[in-house]
Each structure stands twice: as C-alpha cells, then as structure tokens.
C-alpha atoms as a PDB file:
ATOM      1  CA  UNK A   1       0.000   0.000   0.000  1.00  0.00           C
ATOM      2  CA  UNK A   2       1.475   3.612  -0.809  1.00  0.00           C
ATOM      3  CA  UNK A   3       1.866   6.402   1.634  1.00  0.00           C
ATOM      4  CA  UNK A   4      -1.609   8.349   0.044  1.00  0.00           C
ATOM      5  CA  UNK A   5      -4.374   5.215   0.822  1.00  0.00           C
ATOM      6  CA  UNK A   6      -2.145   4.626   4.496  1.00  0.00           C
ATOM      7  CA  UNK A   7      -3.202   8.089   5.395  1.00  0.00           C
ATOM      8  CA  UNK A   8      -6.774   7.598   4.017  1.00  0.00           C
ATOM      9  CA  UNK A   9      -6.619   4.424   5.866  1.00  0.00           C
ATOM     10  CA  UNK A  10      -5.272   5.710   8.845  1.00  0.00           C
ATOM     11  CA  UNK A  11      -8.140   9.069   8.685  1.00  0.00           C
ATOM     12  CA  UNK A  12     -10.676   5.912   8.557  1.00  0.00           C
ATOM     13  CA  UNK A  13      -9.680   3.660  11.488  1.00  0.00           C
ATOM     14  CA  UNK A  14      -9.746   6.861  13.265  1.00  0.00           C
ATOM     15  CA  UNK A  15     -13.583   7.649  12.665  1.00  0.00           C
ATOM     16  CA  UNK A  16     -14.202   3.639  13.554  1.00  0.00           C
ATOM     17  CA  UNK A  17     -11.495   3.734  16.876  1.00  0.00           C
ATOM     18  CA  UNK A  18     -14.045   7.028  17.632  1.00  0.00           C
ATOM     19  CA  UNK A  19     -17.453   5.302  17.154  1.00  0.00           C
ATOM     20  CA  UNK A  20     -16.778   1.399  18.384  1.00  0.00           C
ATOM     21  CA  UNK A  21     -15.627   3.962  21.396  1.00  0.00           C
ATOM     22  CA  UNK A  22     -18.972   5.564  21.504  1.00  0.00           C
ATOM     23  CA  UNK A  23     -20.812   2.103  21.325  1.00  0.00           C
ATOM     24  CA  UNK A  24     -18.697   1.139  24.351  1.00  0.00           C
ATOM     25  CA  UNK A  25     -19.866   4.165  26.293  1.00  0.00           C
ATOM     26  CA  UNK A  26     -23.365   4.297  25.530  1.00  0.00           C
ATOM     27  CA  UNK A  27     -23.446   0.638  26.312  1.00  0.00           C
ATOM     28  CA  UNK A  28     -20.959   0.119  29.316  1.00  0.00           C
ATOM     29  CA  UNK A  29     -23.401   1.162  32.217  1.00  0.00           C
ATOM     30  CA  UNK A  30     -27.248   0.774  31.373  1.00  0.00           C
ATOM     31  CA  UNK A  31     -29.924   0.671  33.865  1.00  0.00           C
ATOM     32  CA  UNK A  32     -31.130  -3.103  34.445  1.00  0.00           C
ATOM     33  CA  UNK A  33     -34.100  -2.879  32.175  1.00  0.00           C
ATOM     34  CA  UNK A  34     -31.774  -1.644  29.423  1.00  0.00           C
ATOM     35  CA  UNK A  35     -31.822  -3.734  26.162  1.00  0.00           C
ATOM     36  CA  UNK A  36     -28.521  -3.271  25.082  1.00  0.00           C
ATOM     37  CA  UNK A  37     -27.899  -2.185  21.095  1.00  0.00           C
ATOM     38  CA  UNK A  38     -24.241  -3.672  21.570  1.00  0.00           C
ATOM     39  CA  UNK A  39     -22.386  -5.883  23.450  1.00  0.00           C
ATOM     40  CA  UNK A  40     -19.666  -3.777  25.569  1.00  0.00           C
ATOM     41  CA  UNK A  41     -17.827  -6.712  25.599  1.00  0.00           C
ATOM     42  CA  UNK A  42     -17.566  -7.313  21.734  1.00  0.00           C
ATOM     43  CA  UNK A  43     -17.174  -2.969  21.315  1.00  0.00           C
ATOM     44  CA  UNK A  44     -14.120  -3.178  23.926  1.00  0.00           C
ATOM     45  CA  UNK A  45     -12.315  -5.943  22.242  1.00  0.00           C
ATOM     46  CA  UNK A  46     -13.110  -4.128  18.582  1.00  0.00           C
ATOM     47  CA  UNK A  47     -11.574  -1.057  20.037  1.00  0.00           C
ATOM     48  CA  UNK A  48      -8.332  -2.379  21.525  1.00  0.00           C
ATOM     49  CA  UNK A  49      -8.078  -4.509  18.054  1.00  0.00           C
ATOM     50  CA  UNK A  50      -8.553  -0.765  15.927  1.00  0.00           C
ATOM     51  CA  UNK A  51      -6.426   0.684  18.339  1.00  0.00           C
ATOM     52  CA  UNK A  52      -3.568  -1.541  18.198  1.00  0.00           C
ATOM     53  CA  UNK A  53      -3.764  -1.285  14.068  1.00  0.00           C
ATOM     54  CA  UNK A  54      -3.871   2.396  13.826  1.00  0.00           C
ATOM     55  CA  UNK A  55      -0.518   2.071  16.320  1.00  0.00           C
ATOM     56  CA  UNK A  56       0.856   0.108  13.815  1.00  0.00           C
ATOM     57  CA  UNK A  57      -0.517   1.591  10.679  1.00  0.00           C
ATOM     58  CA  UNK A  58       0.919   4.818  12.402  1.00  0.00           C
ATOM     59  CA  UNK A  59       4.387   3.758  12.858  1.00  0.00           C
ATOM     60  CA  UNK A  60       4.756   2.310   9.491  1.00  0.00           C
ATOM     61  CA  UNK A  61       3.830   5.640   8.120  1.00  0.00           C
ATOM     62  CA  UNK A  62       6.350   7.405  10.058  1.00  0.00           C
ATOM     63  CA  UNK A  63       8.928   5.309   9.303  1.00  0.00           C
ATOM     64  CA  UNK A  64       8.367   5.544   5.554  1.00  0.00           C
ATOM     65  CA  UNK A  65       7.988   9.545   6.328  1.00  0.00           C
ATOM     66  CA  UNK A  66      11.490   9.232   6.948  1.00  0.00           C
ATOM     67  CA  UNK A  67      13.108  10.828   4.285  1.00  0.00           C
ATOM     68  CA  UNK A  68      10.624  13.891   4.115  1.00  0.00           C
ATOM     69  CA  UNK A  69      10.427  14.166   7.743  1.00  0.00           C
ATOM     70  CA  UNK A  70      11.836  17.759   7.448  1.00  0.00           C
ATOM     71  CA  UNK A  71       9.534  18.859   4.334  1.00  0.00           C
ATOM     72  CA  UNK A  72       6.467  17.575   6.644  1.00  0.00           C
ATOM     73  CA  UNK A  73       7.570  19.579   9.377  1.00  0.00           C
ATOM     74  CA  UNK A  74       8.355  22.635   7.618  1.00  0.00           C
ATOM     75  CA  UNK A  75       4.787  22.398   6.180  1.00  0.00           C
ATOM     76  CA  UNK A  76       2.987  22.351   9.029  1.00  0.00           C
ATOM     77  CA  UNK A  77       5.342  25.448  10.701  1.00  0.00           C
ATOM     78  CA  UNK A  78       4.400  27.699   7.494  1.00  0.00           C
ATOM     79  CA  UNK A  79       1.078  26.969   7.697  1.00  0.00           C
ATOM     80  CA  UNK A  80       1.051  27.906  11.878  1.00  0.00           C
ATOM     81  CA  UNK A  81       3.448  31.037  10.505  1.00  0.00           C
ATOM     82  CA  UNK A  82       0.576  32.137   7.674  1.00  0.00           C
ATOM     83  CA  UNK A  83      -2.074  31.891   9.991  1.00  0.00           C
ATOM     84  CA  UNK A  84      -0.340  34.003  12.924  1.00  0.00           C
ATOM     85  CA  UNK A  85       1.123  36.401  10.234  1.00  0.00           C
ATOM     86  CA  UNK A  86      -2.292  37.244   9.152  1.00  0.00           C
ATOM     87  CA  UNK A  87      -3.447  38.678  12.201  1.00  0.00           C
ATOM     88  CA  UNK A  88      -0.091  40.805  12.589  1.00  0.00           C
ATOM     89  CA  UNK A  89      -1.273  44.468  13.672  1.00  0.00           C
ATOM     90  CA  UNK A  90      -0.033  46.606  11.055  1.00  0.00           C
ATOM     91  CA  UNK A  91      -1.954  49.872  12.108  1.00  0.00           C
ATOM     92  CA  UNK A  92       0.885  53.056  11.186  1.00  0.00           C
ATOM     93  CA  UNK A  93       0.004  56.748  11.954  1.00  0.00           C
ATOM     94  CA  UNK A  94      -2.450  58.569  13.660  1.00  0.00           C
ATOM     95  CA  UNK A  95      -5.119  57.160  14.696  1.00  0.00           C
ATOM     96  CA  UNK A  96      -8.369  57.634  17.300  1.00  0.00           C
ATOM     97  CA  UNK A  97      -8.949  54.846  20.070  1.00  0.00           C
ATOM     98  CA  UNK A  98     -11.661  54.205  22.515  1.00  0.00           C
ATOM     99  CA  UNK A  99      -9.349  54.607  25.481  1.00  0.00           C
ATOM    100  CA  UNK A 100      -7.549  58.423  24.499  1.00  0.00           C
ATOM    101  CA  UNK A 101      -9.260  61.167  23.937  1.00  0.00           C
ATOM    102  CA  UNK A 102      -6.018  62.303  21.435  1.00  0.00           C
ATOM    103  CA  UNK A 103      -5.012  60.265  18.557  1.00  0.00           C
ATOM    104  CA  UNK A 104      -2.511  57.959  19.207  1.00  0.00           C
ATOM    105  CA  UNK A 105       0.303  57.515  17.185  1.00  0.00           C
ATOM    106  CA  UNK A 106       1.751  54.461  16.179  1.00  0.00           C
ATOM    107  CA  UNK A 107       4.807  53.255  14.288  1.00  0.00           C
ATOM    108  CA  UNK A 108       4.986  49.761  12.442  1.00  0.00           C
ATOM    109  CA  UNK A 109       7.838  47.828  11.302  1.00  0.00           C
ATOM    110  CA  UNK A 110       5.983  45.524   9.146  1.00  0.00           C
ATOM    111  CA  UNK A 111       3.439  47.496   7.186  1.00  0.00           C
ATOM    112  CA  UNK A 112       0.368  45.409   5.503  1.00  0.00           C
ATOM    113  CA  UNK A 113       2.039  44.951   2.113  1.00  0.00           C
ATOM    114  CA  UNK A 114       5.012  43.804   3.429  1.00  0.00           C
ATOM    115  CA  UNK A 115       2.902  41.596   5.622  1.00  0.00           C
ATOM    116  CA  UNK A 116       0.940  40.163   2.231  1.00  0.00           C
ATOM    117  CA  UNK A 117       4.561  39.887   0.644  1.00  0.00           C
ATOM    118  CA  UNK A 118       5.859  38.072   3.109  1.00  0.00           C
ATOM    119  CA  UNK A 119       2.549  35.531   3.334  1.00  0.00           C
ATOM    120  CA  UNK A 120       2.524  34.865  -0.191  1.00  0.00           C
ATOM    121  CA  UNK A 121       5.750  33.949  -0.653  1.00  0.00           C
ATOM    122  CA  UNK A 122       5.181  31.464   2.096  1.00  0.00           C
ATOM    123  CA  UNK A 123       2.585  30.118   0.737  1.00  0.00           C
ATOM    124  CA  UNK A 124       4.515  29.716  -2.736  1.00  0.00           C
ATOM    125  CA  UNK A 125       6.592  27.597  -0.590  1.00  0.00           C
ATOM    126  CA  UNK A 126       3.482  25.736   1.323  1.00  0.00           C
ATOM    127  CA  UNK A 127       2.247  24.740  -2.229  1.00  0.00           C
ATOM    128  CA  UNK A 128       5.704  23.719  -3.437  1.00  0.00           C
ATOM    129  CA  UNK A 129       5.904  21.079  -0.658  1.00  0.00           C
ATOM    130  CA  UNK A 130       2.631  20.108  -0.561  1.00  0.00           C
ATOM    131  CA  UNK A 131       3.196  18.925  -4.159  1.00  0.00           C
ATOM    132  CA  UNK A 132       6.760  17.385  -3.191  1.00  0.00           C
ATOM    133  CA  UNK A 133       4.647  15.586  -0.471  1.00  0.00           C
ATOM    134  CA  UNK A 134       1.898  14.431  -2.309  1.00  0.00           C
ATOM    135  CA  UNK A 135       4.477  12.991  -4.998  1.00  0.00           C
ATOM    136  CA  UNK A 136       6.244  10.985  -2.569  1.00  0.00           C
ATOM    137  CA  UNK A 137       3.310   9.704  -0.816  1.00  0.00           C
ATOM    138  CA  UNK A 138       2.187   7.872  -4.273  1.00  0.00           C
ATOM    139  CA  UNK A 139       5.226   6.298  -5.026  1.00  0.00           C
ATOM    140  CA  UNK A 140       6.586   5.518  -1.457  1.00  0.00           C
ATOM    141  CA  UNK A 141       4.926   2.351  -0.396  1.00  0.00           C
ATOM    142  CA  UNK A 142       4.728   0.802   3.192  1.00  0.00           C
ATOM    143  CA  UNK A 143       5.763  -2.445   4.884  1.00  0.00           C
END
C-alpha cells in the first residue's frame, strides 16, 4: 500500500477507533431494564483490536515519512506562521482609540504589504511542498 491510501486508511480507522468507542460508552453502564444495542464486551475488544492497528498503521507511516520528515515539518510550521502572520497588527500613523481622547500615534515595522509579501511567498513555498509531499506519498509504499 502507498503512503496516500495509508493516510486515508489511517483518517478511517480513526472515525471507527471514535465510534466502536462511543458504542462502548453508551453501552458500558445501562440501567437493568436496558436492552442493550451492543455488546460492551464485543465494542471493547473491537476497540483495543482498531487501536492496536492504527498504532501500527501509524508507525509504518512514520517510518516511511522518513526521508521527508523535514519537508512535513516545515509544512505544518508555514502553515502555523501564515495563519499568525495574518493577524499581525499593522496599524501606522495617527489614529483615534476608545481609550484616548487624542489620537494615538503608532509606528509599524511591518506594514500590511510587506505583511501580504511576506505571506505569499510562504505560501509559494506551502504549495511547493505540498506537491513534493503528495508525490512521494504515491510512489513511497509501506511495509
């Protein structure tokens, strides 16, 4: 199996871990006249068995991330950076608050279109590895 249908694989183990889980719960404690839907007993063992092969699906995945382990992470810290960049205050002169009667004057250091400039060439970069990700991911199989 490649690296792309692990991760879909993995994505859907995780919605079944979550709702054998729920079954479990819902199920566990009942009051006596209770007809149970499921067995808590059969939902426990199904969840330690989905549990145990997402572990292992999991580490397979990371060891075959390997070699990109630095691209993934640099992903994932450009899109944090984008999203806190975004909301950088970039407010520059003169201008009226709620808590001065006088304008207050303020100075920036990044002003909004260096802010923008600085966002899009990140995500230039985000895209870039996204696509050297995705590439790898269908032509990198796992054990």
């Amino acid at each position: 199996m490649n690296l792309t249908k692990a991760l879909k694989t993995k994505k859907k183990l995780i919605k079944q871990i979550n709702t054998t889980y729920s079954r479990l719960s819902e199920s566990n404690s009942v009051t006596v006249d209770t007809v149970r839907t499921y067995s808590p007993e059969d939902s426990y063992n199904e969840w330690i068995r989905l549990t145990n092969e997402l572990i292992d699906l999991k580490t397979k995945i990371q060891l075959a991330n390997a070699p990109i382990a630095g691209k993934i992470f640099r992903l994932g810290e450009l899109k944090s950076m984008v999203s806190s960049f975004k909301h950088l205050n970039t407010f520059g002169g003169k201008v009226n608050n709620r808590f001065s009667s006088e304008p207050v004057e303020y100075v920036v250091h990044i002003n909004t279109l260096q802010r923008d400039q600085i966002i899009e060439k990140w995500e230039e970069e985000i895209e870039q590895l996204q696509e050297e990700i995705e590439t790898f991911n269908a032509v990198t199989k796992i054990q």
